[in-house]
PDB file of N, CA and C in Angstrom:
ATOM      1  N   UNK A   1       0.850  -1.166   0.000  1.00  0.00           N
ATOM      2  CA  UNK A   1       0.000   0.000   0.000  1.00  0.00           C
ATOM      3  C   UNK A   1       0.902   1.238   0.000  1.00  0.00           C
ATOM      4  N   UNK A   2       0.581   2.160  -0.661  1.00  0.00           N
ATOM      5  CA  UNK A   2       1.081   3.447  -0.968  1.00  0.00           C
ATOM      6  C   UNK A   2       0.956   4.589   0.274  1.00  0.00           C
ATOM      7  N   UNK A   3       1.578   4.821   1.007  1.00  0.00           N
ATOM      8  CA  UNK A   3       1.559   5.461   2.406  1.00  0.00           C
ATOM      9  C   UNK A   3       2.421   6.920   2.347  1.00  0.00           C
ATOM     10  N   UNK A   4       1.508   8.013   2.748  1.00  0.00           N
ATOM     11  CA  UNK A   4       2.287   9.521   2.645  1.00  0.00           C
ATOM     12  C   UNK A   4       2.266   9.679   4.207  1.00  0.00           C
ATOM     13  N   UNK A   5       3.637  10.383   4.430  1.00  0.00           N
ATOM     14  CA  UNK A   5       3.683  11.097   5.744  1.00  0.00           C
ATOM     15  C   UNK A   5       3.439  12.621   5.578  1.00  0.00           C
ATOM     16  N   UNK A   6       3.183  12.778   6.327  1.00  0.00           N
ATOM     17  CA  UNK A   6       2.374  14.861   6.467  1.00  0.00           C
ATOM     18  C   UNK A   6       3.641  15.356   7.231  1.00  0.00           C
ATOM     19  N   UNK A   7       4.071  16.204   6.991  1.00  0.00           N
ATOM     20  CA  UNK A   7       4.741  16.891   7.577  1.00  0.00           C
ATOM     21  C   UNK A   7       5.376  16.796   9.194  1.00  0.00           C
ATOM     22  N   UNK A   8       4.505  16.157   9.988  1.00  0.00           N
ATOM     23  CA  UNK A   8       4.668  16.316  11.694  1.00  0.00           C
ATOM     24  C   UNK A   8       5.210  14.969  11.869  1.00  0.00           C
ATOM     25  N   UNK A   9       4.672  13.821  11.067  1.00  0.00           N
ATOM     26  CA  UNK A   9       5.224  12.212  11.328  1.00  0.00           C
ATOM     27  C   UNK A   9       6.224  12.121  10.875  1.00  0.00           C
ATOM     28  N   UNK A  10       6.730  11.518  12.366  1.00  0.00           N
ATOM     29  CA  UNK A  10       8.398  11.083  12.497  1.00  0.00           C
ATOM     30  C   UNK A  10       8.765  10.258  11.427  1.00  0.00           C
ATOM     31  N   UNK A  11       9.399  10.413  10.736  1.00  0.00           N
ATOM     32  CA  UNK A  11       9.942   9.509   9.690  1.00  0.00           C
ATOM     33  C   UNK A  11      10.875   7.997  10.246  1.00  0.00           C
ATOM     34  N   UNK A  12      11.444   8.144  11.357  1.00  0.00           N
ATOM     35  CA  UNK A  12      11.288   6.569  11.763  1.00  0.00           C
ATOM     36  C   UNK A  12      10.322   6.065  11.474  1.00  0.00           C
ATOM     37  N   UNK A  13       9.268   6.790  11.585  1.00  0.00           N
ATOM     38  CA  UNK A  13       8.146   5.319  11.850  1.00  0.00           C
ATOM     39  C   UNK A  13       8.163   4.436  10.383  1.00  0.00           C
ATOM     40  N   UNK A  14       8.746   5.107   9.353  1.00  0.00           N
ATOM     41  CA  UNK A  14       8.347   4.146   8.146  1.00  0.00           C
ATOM     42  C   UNK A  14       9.388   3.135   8.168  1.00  0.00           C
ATOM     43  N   UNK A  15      10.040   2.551   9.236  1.00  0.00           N
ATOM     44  CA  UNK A  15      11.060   1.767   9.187  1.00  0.00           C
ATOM     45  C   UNK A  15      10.415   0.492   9.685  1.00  0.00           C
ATOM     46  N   UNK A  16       8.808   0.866  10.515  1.00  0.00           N
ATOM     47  CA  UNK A  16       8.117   0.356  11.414  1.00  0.00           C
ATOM     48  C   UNK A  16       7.212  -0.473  10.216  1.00  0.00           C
ATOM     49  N   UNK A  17       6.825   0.245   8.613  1.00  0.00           N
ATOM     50  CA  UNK A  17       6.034   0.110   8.641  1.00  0.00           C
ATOM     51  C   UNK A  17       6.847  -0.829   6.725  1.00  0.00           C
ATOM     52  N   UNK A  18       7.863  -1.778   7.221  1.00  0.00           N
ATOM     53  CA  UNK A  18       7.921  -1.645   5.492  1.00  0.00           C
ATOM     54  C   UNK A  18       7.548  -2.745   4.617  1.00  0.00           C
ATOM     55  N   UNK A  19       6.291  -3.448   4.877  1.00  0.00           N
ATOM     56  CA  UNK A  19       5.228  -4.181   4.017  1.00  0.00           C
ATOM     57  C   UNK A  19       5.000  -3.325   3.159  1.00  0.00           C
ATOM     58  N   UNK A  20       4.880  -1.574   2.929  1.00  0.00           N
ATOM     59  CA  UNK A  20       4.267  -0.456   2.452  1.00  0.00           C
ATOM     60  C   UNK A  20       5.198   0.356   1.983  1.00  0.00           C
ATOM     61  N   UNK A  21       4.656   1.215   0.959  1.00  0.00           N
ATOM     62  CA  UNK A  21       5.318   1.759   0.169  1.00  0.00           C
ATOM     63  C   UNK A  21       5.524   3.314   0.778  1.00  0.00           C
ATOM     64  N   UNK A  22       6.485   3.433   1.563  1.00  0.00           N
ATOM     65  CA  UNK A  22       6.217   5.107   2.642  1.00  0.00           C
ATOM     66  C   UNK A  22       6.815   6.136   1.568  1.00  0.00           C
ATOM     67  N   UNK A  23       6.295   7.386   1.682  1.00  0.00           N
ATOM     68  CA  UNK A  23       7.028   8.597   1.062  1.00  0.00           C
ATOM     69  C   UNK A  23       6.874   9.734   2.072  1.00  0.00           C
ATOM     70  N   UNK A  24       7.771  10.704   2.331  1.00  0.00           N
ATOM     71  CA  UNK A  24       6.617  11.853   3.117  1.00  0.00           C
ATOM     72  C   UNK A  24       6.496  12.820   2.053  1.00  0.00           C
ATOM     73  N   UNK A  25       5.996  13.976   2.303  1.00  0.00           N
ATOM     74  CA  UNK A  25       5.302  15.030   1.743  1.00  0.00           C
ATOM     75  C   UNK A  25       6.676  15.760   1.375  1.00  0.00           C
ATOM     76  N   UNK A  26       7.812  16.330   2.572  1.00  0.00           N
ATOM     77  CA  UNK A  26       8.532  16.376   1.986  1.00  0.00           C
ATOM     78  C   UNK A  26       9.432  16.234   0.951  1.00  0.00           C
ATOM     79  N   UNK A  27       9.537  14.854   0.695  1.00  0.00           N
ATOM     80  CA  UNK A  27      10.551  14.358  -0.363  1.00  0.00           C
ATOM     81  C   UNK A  27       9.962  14.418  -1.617  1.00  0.00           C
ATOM     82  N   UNK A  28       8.352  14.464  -1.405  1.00  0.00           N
ATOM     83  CA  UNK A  28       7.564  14.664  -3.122  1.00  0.00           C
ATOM     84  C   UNK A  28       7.554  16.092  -3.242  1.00  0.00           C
ATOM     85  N   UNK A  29       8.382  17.020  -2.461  1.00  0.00           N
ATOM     86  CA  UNK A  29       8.064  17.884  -3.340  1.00  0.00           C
ATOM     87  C   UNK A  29       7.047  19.077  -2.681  1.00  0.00           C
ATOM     88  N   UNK A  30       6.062  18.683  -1.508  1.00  0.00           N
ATOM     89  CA  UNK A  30       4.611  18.771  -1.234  1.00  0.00           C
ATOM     90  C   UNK A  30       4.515  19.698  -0.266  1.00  0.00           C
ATOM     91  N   UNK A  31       5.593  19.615   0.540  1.00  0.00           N
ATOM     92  CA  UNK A  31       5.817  20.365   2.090  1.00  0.00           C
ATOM     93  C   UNK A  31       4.505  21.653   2.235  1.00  0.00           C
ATOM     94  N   UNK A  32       5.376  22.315   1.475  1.00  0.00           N
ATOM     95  CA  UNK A  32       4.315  23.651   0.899  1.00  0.00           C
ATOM     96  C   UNK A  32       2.834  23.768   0.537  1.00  0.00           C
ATOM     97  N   UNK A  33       2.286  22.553   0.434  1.00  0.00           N
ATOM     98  CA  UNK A  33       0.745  22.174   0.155  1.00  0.00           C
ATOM     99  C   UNK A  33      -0.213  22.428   1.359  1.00  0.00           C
ATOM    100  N   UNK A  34      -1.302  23.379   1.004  1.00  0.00           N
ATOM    101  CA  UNK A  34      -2.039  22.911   2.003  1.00  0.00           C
ATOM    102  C   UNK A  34      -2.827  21.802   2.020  1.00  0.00           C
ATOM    103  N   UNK A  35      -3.978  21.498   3.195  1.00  0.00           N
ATOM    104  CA  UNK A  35      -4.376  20.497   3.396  1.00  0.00           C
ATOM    105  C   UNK A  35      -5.275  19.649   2.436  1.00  0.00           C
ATOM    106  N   UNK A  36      -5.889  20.626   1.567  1.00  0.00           N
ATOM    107  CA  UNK A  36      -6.363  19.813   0.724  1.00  0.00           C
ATOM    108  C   UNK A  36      -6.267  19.595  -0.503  1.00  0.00           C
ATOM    109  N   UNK A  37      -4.956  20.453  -0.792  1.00  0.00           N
ATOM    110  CA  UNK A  37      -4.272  20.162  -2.151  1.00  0.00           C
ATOM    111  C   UNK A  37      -3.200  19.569  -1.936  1.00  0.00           C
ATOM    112  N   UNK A  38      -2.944  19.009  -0.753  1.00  0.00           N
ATOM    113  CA  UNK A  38      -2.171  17.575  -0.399  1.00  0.00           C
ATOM    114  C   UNK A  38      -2.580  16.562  -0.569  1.00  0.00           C
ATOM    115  N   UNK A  39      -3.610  16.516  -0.029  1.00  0.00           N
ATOM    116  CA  UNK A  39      -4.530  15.419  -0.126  1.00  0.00           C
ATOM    117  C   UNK A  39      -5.084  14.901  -1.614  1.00  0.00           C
ATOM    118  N   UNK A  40      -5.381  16.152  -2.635  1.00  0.00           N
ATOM    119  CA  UNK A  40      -5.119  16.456  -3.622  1.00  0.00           C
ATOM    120  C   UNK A  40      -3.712  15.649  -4.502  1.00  0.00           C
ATOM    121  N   UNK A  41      -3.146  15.796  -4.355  1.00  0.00           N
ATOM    122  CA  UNK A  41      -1.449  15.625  -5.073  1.00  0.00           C
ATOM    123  C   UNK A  41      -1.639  14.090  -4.523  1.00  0.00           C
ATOM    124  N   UNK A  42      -1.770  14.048  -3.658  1.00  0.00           N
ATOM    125  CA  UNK A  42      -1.575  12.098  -2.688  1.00  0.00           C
ATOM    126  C   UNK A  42      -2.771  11.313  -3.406  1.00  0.00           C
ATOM    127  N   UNK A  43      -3.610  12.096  -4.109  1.00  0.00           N
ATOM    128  CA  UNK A  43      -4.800  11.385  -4.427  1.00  0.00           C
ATOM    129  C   UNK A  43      -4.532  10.892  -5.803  1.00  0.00           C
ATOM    130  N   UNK A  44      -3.918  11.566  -6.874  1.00  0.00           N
ATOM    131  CA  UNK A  44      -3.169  11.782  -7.659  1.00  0.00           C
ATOM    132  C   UNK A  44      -2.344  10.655  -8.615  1.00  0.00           C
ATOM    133  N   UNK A  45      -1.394  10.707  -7.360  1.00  0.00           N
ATOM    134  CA  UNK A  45      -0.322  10.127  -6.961  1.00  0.00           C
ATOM    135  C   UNK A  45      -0.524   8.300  -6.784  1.00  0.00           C
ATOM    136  N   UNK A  46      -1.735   8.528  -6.846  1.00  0.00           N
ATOM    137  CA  UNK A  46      -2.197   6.932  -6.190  1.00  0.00           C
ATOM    138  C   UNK A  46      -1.919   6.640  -4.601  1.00  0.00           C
ATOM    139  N   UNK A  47      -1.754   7.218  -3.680  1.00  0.00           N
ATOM    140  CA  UNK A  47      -1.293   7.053  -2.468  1.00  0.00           C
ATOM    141  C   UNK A  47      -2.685   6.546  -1.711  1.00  0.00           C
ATOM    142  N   UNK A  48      -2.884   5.689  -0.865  1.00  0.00           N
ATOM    143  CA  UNK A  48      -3.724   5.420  -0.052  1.00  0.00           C
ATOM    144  C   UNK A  48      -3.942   5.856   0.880  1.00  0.00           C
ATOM    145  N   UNK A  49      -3.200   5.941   1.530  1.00  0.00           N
ATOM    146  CA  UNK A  49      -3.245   7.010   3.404  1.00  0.00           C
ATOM    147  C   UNK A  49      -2.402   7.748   3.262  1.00  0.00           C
ATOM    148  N   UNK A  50      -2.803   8.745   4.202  1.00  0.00           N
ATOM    149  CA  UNK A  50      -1.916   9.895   4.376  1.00  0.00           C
ATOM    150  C   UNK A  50      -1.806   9.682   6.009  1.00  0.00           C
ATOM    151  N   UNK A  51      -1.035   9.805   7.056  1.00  0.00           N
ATOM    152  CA  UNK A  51      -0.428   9.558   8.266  1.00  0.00           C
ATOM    153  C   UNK A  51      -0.018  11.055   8.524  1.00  0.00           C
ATOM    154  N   UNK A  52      -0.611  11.442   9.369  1.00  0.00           N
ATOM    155  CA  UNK A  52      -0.776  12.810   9.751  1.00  0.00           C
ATOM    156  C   UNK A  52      -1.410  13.066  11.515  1.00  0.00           C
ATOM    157  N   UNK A  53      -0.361  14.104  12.396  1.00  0.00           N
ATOM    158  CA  UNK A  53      -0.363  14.346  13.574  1.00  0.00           C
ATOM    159  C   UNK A  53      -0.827  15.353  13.786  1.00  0.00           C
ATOM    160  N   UNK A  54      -1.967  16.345  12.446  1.00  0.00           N
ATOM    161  CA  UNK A  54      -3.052  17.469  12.493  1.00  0.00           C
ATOM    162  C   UNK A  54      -4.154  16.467  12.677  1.00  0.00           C
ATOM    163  N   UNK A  55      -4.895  16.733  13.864  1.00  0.00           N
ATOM    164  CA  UNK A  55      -6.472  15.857  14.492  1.00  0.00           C
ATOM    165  C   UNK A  55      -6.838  17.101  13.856  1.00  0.00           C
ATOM    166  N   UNK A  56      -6.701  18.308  13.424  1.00  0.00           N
ATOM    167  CA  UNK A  56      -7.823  19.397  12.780  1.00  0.00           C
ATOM    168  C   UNK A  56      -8.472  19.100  11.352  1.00  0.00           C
ATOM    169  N   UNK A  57      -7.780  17.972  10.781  1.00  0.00           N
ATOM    170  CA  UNK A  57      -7.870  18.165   9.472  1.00  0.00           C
ATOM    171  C   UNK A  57      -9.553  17.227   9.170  1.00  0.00           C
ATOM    172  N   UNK A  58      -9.593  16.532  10.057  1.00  0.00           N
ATOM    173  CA  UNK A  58     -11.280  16.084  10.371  1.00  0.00           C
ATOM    174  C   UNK A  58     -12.389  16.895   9.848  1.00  0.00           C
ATOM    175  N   UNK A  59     -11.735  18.433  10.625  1.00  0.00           N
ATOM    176  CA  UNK A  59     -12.672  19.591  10.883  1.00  0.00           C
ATOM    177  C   UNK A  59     -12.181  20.243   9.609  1.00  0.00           C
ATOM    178  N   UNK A  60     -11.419  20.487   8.585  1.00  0.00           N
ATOM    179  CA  UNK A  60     -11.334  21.761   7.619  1.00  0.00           C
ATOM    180  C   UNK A  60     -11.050  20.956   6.714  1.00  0.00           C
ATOM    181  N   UNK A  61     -11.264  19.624   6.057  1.00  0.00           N
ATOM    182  CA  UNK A  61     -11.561  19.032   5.300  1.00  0.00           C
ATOM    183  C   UNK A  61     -12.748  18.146   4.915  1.00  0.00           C
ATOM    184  N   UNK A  62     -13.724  18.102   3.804  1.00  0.00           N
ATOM    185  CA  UNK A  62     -14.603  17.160   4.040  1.00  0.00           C
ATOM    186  C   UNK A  62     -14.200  16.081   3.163  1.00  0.00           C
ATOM    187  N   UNK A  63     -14.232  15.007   3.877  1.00  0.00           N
ATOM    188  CA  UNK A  63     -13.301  13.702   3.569  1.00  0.00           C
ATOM    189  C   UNK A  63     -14.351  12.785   2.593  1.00  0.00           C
ATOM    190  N   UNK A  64     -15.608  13.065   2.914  1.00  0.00           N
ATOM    191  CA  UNK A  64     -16.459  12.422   2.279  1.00  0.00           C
ATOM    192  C   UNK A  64     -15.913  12.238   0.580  1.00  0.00           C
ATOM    193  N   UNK A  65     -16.187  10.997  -0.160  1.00  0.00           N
ATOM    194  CA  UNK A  65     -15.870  10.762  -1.683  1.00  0.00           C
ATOM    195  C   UNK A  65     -14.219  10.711  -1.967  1.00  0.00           C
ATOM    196  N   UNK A  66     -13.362  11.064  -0.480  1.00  0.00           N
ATOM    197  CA  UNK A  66     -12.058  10.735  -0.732  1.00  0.00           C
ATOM    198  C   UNK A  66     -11.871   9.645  -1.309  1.00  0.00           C
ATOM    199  N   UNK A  67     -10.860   9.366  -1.871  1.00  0.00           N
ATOM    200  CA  UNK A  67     -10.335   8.256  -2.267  1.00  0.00           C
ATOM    201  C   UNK A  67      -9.250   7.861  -1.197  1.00  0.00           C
ATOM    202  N   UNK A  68      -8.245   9.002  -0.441  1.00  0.00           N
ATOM    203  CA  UNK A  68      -7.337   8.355   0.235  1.00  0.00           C
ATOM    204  C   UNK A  68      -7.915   8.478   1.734  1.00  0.00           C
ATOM    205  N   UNK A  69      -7.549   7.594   2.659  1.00  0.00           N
ATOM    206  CA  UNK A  69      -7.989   7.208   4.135  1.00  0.00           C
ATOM    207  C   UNK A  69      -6.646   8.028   4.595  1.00  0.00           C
ATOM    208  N   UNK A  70      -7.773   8.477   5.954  1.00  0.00           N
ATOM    209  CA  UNK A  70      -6.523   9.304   6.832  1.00  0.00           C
ATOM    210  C   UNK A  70      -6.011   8.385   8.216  1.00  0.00           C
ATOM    211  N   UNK A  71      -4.916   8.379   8.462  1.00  0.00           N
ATOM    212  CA  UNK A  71      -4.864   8.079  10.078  1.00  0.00           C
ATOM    213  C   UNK A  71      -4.178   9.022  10.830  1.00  0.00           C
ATOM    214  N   UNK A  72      -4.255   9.750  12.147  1.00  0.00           N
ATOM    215  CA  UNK A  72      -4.002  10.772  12.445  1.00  0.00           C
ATOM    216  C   UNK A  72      -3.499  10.156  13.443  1.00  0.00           C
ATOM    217  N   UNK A  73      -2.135  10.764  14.115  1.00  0.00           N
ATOM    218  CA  UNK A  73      -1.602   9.985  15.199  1.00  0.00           C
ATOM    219  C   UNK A  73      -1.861  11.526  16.263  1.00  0.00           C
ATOM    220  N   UNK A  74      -2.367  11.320  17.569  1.00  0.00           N
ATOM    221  CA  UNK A  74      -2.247  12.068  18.259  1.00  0.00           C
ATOM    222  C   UNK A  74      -1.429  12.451  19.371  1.00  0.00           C
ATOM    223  N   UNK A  75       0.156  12.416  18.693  1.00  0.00           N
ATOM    224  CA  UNK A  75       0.891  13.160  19.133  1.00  0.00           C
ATOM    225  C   UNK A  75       2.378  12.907  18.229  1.00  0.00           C
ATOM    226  N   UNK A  76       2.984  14.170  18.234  1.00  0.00           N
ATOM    227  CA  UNK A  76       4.186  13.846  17.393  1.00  0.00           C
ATOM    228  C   UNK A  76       5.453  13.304  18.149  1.00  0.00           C
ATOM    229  N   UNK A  77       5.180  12.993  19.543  1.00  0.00           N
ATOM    230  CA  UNK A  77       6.107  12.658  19.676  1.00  0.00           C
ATOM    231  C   UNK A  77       7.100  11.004  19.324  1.00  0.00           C
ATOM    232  N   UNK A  78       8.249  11.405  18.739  1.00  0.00           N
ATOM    233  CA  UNK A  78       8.618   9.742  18.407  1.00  0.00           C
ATOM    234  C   UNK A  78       8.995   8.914  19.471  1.00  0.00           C
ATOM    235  N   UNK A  79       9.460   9.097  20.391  1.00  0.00           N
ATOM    236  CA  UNK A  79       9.456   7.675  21.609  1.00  0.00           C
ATOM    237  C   UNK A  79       8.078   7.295  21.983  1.00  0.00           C
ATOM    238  N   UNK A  80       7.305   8.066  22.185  1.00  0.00           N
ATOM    239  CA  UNK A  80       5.724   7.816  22.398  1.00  0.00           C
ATOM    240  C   UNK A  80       5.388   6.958  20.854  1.00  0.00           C
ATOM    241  N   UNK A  81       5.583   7.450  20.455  1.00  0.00           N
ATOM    242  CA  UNK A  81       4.963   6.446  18.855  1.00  0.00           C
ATOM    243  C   UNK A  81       5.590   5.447  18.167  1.00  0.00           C
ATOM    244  N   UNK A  82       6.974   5.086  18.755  1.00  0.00           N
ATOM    245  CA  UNK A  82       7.813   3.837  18.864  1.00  0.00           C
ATOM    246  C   UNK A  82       7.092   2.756  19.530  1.00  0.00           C
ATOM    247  N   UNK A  83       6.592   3.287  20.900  1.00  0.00           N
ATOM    248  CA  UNK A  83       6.200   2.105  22.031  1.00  0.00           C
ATOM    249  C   UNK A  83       4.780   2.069  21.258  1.00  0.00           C
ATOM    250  N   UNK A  84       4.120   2.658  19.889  1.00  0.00           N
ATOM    251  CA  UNK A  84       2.987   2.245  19.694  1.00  0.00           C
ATOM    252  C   UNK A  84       2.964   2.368  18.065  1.00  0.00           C
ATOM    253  N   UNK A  85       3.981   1.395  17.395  1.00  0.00           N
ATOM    254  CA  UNK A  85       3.969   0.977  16.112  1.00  0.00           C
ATOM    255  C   UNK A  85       3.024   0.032  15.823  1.00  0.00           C
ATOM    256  N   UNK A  86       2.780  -1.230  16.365  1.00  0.00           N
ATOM    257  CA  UNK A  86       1.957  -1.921  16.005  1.00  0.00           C
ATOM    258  C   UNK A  86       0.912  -1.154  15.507  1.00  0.00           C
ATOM    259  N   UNK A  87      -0.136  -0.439  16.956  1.00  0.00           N
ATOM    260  CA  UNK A  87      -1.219   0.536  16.495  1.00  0.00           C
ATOM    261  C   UNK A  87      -1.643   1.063  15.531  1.00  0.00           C
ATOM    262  N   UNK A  88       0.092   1.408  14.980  1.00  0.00           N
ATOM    263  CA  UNK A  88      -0.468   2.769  13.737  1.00  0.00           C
ATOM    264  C   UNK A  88      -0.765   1.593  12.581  1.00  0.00           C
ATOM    265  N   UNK A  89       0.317   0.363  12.413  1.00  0.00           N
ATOM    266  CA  UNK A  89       0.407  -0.380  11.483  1.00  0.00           C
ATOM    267  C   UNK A  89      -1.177  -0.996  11.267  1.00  0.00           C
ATOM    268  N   UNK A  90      -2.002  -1.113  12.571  1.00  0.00           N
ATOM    269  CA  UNK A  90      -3.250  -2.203  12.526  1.00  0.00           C
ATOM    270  C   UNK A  90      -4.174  -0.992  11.594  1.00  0.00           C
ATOM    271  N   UNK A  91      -4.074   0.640  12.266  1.00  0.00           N
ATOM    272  CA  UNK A  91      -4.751   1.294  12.039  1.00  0.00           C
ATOM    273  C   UNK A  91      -4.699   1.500  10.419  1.00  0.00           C
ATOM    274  N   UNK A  92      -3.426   1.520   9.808  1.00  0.00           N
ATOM    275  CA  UNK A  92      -3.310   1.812   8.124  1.00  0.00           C
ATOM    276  C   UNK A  92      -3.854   0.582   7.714  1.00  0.00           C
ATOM    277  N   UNK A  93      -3.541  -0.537   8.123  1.00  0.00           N
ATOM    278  CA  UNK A  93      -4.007  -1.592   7.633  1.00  0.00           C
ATOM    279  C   UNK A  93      -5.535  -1.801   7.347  1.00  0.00           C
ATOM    280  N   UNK A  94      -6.506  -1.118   8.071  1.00  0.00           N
ATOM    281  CA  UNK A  94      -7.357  -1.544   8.485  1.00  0.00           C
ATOM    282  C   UNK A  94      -8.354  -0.173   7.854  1.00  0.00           C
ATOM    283  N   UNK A  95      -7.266   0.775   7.334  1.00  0.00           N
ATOM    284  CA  UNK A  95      -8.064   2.252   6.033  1.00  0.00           C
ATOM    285  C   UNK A  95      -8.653   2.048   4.985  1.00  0.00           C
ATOM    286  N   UNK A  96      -9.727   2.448   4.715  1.00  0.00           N
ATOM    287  CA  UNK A  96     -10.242   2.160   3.773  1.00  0.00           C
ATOM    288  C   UNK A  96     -10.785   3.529   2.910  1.00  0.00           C
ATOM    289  N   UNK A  97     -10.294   3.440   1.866  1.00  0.00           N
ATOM    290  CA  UNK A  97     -10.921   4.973   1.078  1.00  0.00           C
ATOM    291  C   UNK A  97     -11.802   5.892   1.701  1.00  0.00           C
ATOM    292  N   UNK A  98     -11.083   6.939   2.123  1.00  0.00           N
ATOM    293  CA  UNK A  98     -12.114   7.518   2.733  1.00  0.00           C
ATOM    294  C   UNK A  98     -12.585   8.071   4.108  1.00  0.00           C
ATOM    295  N   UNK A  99     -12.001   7.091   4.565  1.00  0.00           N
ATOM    296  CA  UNK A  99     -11.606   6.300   6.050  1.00  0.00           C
ATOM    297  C   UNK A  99     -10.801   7.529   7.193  1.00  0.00           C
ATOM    298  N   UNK A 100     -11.596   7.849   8.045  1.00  0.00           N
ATOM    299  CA  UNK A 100     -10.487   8.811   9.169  1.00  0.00           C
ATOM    300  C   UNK A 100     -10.218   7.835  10.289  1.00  0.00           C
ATOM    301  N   UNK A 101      -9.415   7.375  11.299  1.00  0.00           N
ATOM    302  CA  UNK A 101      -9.238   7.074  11.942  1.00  0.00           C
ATOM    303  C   UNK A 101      -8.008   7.590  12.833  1.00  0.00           C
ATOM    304  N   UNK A 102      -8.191   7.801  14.022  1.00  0.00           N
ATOM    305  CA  UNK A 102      -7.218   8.588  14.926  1.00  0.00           C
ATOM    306  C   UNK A 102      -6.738   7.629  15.908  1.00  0.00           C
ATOM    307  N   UNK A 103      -5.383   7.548  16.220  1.00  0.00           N
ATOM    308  CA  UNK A 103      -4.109   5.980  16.825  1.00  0.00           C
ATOM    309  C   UNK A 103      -3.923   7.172  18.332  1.00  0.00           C
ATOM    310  N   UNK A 104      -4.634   6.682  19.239  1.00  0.00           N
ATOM    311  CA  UNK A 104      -4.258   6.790  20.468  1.00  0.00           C
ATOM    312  C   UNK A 104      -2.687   6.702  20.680  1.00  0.00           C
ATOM    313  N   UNK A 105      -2.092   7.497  21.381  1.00  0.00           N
ATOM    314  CA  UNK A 105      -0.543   7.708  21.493  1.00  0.00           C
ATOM    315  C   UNK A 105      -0.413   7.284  22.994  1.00  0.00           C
ATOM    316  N   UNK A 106      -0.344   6.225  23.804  1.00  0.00           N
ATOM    317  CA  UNK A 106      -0.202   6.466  25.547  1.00  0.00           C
ATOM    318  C   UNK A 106       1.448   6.992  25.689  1.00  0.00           C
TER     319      UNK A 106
END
């Protein structure tokens, strides 16, 4: 599966995740995009999820007829989101077009 990181996700984590095809936003180019001409470009692009640590984007995007599923991790921090790789992995796994789902960080 085709997997974008947003700007705030730690890029370790795609070391967590490599059944999947990771890129972040950065390296395409994208940084500079807002939210829904990211989403836009990732849609594009063929990308399936976008992995993103903005919980706002719920609220200033309407996700409805997306094609790509969001998972939002709620918090950027990376030792916190090390001790909870599995999570994010069940959570992308488990996206479906369209799809918001938010990965509890303990």
């Amino acid at each position: 599966m085709r997997v974008l990181f947003d700007q705030g996700t730690p890029v370790p984590l795609r070391d967590s995740l490599q059944q999947h095809e990771v890129s972040t936003a950065f390296e395409r180019g994208w940084s500079e995009l807002k939210n829904g001409e990211l989403l836009d470009a990732a849609e594009r692009e063929g990308f399936a999820v976008l992995v993103t640590t903005d919980t706002k984007l719920k609220f200033q995007q309407n996700l409805a007829g997306r094609r790509i599923a969001i998972v939002a991790l709620l918090t950027t921090s990376w030792p916190r989101i090390e001790r909870a790789t599995a999570e994010v992995a069940k959570a992308i796994a488990a996206a479906t077009p369209g799809s918001y789902a938010e990965v509890n960080i303990p």
